[in-house]
C-alpha atoms as a PDB file:
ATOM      1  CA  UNK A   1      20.001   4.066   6.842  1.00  0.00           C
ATOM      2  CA  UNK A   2      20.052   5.650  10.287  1.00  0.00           C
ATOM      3  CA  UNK A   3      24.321   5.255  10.403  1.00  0.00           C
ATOM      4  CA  UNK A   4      24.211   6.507   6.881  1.00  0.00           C
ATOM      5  CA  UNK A   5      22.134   9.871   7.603  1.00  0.00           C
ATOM      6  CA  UNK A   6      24.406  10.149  11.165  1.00  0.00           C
ATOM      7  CA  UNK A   7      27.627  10.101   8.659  1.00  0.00           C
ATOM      8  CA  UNK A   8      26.069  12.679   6.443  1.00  0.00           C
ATOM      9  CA  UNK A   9      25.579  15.165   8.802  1.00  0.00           C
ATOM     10  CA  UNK A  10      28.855  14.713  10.443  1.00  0.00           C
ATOM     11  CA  UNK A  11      30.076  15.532   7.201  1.00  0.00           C
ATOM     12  CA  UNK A  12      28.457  18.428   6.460  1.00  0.00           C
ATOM     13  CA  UNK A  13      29.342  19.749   9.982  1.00  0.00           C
ATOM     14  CA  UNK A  14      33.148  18.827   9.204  1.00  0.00           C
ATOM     15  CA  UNK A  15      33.152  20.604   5.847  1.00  0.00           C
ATOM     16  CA  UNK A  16      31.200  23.656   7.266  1.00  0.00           C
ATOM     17  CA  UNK A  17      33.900  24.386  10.216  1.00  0.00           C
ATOM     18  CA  UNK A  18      37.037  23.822   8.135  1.00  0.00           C
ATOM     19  CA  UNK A  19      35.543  26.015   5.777  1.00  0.00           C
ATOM     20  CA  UNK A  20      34.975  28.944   8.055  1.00  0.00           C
ATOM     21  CA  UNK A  21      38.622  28.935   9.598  1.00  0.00           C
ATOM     22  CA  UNK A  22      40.145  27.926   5.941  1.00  0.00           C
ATOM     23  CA  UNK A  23      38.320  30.750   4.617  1.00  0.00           C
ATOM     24  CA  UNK A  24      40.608  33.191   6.365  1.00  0.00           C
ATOM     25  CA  UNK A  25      43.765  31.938   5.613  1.00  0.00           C
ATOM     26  CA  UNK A  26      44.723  33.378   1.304  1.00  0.00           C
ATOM     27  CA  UNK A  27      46.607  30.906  -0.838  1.00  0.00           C
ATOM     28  CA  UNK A  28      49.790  32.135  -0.938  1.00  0.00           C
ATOM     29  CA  UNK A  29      51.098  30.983  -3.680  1.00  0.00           C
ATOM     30  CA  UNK A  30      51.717  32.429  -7.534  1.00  0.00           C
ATOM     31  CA  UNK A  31      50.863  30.945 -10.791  1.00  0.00           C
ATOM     32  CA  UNK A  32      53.284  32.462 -13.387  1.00  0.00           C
ATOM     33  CA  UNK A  33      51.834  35.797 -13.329  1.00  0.00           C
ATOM     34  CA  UNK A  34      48.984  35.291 -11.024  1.00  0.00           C
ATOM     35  CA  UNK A  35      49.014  36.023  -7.698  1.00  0.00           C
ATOM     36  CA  UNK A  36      46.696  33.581  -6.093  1.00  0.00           C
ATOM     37  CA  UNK A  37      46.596  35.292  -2.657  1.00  0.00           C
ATOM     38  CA  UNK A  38      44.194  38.152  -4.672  1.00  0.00           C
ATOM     39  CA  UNK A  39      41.700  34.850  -5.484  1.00  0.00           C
ATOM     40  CA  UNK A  40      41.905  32.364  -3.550  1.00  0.00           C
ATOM     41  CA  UNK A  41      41.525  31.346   0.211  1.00  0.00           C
ATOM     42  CA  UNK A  42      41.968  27.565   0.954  1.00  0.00           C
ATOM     43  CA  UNK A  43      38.060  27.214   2.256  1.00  0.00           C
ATOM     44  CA  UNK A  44      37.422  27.148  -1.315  1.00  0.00           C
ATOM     45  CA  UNK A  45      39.132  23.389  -1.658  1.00  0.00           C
ATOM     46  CA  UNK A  46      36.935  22.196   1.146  1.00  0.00           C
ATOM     47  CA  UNK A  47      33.188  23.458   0.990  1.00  0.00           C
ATOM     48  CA  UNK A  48      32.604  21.685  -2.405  1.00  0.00           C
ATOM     49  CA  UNK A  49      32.624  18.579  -0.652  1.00  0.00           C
ATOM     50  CA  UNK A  50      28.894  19.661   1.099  1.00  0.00           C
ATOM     51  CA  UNK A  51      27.335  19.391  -2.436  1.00  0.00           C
ATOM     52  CA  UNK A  52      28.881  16.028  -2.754  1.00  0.00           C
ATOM     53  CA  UNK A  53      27.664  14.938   0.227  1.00  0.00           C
ATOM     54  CA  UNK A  54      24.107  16.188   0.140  1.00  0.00           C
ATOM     55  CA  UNK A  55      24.011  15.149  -3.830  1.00  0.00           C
ATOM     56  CA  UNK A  56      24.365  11.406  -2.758  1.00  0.00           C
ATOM     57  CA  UNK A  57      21.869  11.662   0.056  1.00  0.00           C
ATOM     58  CA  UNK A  58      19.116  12.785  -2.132  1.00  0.00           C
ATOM     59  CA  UNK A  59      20.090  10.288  -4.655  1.00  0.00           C
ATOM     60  CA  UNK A  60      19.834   7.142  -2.297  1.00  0.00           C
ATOM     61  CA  UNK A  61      17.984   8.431   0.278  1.00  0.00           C
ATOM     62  CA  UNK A  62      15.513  11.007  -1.024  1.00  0.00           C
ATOM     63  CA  UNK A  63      15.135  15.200  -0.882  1.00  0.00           C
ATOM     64  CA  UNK A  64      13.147  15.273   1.987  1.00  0.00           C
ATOM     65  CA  UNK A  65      16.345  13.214   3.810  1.00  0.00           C
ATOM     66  CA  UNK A  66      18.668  15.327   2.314  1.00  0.00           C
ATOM     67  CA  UNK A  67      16.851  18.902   3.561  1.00  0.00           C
ATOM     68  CA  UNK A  68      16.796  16.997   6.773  1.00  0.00           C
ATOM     69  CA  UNK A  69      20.908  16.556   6.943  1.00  0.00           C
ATOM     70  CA  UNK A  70      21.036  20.214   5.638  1.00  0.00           C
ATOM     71  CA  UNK A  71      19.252  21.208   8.420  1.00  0.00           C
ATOM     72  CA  UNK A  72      20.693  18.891  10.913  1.00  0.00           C
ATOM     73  CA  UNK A  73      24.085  20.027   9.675  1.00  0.00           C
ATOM     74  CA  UNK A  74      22.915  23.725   9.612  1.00  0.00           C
ATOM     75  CA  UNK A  75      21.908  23.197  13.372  1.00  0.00           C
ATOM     76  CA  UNK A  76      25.203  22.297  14.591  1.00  0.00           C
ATOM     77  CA  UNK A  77      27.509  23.911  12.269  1.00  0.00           C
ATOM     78  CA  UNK A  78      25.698  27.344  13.681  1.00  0.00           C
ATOM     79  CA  UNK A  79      26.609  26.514  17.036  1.00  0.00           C
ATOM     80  CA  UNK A  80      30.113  25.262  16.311  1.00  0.00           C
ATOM     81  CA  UNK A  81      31.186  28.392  14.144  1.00  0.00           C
ATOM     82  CA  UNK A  82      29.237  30.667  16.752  1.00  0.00           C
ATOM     83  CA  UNK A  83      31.912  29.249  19.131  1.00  0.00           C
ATOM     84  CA  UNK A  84      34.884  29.404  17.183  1.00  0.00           C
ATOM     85  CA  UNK A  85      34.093  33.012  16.593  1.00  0.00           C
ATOM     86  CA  UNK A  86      34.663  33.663  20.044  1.00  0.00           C
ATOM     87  CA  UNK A  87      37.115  31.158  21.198  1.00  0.00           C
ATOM     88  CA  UNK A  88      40.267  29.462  19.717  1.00  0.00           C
ATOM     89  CA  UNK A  89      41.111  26.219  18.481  1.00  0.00           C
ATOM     90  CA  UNK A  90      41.969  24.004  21.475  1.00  0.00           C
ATOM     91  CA  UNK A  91      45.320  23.585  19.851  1.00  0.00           C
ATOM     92  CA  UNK A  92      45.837  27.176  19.878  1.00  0.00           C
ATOM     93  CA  UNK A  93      44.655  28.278  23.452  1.00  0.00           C
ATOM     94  CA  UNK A  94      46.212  31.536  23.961  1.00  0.00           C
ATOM     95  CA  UNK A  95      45.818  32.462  19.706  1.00  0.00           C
ATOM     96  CA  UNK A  96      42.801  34.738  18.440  1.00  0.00           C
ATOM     97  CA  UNK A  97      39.683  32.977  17.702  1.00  0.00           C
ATOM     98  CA  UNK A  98      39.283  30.283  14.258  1.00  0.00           C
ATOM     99  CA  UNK A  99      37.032  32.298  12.723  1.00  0.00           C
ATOM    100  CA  UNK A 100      35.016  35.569  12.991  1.00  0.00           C
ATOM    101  CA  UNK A 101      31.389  36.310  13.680  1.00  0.00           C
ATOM    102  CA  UNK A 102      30.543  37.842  10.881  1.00  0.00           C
ATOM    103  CA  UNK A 103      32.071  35.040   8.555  1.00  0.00           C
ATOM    104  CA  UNK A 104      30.303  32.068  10.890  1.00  0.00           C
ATOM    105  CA  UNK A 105      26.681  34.618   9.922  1.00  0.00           C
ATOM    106  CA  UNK A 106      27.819  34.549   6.148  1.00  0.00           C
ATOM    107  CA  UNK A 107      28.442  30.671   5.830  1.00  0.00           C
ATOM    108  CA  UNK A 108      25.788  29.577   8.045  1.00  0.00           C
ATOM    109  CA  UNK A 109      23.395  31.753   5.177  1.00  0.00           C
ATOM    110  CA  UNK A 110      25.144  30.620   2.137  1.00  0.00           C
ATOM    111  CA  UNK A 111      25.183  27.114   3.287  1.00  0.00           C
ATOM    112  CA  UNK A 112      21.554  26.560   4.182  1.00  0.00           C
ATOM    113  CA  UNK A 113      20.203  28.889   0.795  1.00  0.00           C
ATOM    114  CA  UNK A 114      22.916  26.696  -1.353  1.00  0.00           C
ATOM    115  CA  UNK A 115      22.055  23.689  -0.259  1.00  0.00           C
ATOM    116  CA  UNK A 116      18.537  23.659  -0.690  1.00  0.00           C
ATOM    117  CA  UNK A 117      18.964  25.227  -4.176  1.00  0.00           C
ATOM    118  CA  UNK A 118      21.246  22.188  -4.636  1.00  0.00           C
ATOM    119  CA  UNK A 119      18.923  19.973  -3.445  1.00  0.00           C
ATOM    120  CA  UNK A 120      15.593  21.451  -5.914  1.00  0.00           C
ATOM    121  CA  UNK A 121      17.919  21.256  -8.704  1.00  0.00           C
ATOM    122  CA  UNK A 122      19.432  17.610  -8.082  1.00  0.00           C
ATOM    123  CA  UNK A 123      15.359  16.581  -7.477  1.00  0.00           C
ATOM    124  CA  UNK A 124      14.293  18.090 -10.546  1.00  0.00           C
ATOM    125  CA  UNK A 125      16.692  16.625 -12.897  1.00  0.00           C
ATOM    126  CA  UNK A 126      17.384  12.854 -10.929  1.00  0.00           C
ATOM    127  CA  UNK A 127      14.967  11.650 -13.856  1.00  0.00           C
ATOM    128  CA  UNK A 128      17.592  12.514 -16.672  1.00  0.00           C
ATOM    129  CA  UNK A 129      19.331  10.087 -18.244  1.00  0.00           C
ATOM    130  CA  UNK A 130      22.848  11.654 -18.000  1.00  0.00           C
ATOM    131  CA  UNK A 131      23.930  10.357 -14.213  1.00  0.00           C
ATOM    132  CA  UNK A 132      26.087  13.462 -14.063  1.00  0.00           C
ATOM    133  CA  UNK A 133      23.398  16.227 -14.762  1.00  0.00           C
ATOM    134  CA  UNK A 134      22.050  16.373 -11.624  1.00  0.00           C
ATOM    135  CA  UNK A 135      24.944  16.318  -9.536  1.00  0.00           C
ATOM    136  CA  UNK A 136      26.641  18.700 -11.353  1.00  0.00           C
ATOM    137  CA  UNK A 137      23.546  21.193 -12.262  1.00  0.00           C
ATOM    138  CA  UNK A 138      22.742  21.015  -8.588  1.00  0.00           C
ATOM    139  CA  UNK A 139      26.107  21.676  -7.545  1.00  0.00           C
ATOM    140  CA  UNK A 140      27.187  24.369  -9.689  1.00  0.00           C
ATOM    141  CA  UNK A 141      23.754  26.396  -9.600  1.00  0.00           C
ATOM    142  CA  UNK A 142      24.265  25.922  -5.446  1.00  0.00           C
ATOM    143  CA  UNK A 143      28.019  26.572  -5.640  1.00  0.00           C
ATOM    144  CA  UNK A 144      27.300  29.792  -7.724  1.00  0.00           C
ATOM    145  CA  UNK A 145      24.482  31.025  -5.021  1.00  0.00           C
ATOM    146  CA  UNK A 146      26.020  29.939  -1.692  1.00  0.00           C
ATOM    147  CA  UNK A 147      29.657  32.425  -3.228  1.00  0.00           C
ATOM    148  CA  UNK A 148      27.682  35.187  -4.256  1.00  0.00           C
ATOM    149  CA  UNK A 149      25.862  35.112  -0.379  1.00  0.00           C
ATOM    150  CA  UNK A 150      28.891  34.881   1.720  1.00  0.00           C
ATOM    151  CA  UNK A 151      31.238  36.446  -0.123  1.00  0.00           C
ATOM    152  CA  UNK A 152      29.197  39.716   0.352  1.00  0.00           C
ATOM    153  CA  UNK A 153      27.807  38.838   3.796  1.00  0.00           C
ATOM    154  CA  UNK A 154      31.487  38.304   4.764  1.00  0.00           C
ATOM    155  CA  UNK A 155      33.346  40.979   2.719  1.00  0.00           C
ATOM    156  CA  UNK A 156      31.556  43.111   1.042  1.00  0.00           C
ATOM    157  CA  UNK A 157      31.777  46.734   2.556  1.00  0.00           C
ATOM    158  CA  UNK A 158      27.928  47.026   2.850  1.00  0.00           C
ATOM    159  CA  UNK A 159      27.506  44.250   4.996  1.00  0.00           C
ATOM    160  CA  UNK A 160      30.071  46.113   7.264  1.00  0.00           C
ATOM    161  CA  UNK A 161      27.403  46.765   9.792  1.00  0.00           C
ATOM    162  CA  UNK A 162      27.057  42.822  10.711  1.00  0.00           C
ATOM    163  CA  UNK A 163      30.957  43.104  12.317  1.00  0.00           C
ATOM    164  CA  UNK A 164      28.796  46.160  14.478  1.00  0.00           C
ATOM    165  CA  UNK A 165      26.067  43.951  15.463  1.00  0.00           C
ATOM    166  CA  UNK A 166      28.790  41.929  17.063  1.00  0.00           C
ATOM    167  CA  UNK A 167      30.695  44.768  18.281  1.00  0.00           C
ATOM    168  CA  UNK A 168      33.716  43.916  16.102  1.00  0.00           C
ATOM    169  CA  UNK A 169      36.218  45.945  14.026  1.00  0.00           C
ATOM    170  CA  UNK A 170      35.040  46.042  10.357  1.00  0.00           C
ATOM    171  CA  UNK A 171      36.328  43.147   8.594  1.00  0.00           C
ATOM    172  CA  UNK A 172      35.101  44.506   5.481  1.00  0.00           C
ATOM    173  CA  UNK A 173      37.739  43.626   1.896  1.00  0.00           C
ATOM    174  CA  UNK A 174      36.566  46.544  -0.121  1.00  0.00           C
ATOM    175  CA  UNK A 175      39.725  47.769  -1.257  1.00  0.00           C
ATOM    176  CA  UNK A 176      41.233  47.363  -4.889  1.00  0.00           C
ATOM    177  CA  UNK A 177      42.602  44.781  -5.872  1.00  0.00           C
ATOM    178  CA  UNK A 178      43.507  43.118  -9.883  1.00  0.00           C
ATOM    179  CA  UNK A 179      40.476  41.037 -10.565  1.00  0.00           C
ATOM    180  CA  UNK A 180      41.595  37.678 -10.431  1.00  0.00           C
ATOM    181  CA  UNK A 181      45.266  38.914 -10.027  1.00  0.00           C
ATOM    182  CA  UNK A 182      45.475  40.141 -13.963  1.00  0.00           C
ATOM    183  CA  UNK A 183      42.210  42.235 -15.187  1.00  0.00           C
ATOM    184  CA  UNK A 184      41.545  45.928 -13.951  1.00  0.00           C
ATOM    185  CA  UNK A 185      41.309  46.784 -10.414  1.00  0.00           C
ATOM    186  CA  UNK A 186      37.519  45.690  -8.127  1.00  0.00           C
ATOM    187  CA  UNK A 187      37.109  45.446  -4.899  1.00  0.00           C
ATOM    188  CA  UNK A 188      39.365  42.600  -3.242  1.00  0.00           C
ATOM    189  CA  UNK A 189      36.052  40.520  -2.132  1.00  0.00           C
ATOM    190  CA  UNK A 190      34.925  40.676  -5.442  1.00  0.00           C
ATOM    191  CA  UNK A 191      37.996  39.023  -7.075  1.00  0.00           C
ATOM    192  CA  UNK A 192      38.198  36.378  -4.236  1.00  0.00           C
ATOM    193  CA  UNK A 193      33.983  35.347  -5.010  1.00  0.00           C
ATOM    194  CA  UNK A 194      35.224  34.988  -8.583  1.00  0.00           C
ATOM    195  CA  UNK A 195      38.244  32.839  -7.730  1.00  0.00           C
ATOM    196  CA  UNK A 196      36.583  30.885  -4.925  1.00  0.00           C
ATOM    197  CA  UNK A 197      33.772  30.054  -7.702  1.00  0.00           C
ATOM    198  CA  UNK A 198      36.302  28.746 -10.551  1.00  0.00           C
ATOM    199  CA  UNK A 199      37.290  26.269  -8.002  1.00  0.00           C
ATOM    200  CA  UNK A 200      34.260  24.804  -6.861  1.00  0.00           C
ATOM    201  CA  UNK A 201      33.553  24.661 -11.035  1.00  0.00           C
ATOM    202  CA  UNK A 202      36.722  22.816 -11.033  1.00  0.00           C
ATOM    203  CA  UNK A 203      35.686  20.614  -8.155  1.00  0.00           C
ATOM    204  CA  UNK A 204      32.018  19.961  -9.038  1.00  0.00           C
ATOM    205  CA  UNK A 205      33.624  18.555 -12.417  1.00  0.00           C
ATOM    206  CA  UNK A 206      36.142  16.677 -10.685  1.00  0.00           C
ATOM    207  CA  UNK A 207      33.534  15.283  -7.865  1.00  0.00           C
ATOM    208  CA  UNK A 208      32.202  13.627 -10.213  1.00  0.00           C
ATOM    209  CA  UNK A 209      34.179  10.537 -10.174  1.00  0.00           C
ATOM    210  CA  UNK A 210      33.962   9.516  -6.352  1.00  0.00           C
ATOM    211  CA  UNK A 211      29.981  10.170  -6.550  1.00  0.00           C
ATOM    212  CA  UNK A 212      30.027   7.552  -9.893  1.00  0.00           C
ATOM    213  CA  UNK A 213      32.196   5.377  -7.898  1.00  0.00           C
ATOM    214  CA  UNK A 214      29.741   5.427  -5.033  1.00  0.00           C
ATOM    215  CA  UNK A 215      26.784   5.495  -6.797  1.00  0.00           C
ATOM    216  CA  UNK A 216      27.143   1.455  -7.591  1.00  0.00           C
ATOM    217  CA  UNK A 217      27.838   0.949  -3.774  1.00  0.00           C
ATOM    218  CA  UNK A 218      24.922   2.320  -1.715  1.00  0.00           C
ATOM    219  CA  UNK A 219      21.271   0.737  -2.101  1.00  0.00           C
ATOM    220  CA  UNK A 220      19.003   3.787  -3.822  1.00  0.00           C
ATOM    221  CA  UNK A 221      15.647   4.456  -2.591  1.00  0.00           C
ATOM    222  CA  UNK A 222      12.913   2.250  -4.465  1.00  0.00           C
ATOM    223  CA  UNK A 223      11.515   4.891  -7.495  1.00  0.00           C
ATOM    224  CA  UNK A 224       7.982   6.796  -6.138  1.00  0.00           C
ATOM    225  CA  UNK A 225       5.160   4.966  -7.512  1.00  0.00           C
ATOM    226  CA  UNK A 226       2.760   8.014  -9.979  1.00  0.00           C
ATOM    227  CA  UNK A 227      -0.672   7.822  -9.056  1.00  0.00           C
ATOM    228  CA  UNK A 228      -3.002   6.580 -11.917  1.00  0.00           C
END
């Protein structure tokens, strides 16, 4: 149980700091016509992993373990992505820093508010029938939350005044941009939430088949016993 929870969290701290530095870096890549540098930064093929992580806690462990790896995970990942916000990747010692302050303030957010979404929705719906519901209402209703917070906590132009509070340059992606790299111009943020949400779609569809795989391998928590 203990290794199990120690895992979990290590995960979530994993996913959270490769998300913040992937987050910067634009796919740069097309797709016949679409240019997926307007919609896509490569944070969005690692974050989904959180939900799968936290969805399989609460499963076989329980919500209240799963809001404590959230938290546990929130803990550290807000001290790691404080620190790569003002220092590089050892790697890279005399680069700029992984990520950015304002971004590590954005994630930190979204991931805590998501994940706990993720987690009422899993808790509410683990009765079902259908083994996928939960896991994949509880991801995509978290998925859809935790874009819509740091996407405009990170980009948005009227969150420009958290880049102040650190005394950086505004970092803001206001400017126009084709939505989704074919529909009529929005602001460059915008288009990237949208993109960055498609994919986690994809991926909470896709997710599916390592948490069925796993979910004949771990022991579940016994079913709470209703009081008569």
């Amino acid at each position: 149980m203990l290794a199990r929870l120690v895992a979990a969290i290590a995960a979530m701290v994993v996913v959270v700091t490769a998300s913040n530095i992937l987050v910067l870096y634009p796919v740069d890549a097309a797709l016949g016509p679409i240019n997926l540098k307007d919609l896509l930064t490569w944070g969005a093929f690692t974050y989904p992993f959180a939900f799968l992580v936290t969805d399989l806690v609460n499963r076989y462990d329980g919500a209240a373990r799963a809001r404590f790896v959230v938290v546990c995970g929130f803990v550290v990942a807000v001290a790691l992505s404080f620190y790569l916000s003002f220092n590089p990747l050892p790697w890279n010692a005399g680069g700029a820093p992984a990520t950015t302050a304002r971004i590590a303030t954005a994630s930190v957010t979204a991931f805590l508010i998501g994940q706990l979404l993720d987690i009422s929705v899993f808790s509410r719906l683990r009765a079902s029938r259908n083994w996928f519901l939960p896991p994949l209402a509880g991801s995509l209703f978290g998925s859809l939350l935790d874009t819509a917070i740091f996407f405009s906590i990170a980009f948005a132009p009227s969150f420009g005044f958290v880049d102040g509070i650190y005394g950086a340059q505004d970092g803001s992606l206001g400017f126009p941009a084709p939505f989704l790299s074919l529909g009529p111009d929005v602001p460059l943020w915008f288009s990237l939430a949208a993109g960055d949400f498609l994919v986690k779609f994809l991926a909470a569809l896709l997710l599916l088949a390592p948490y069925r795989m796993l979910m004949g391998k771990l022991m579940p928590l016994p079913p709470l016993k209703v009081a008569a």
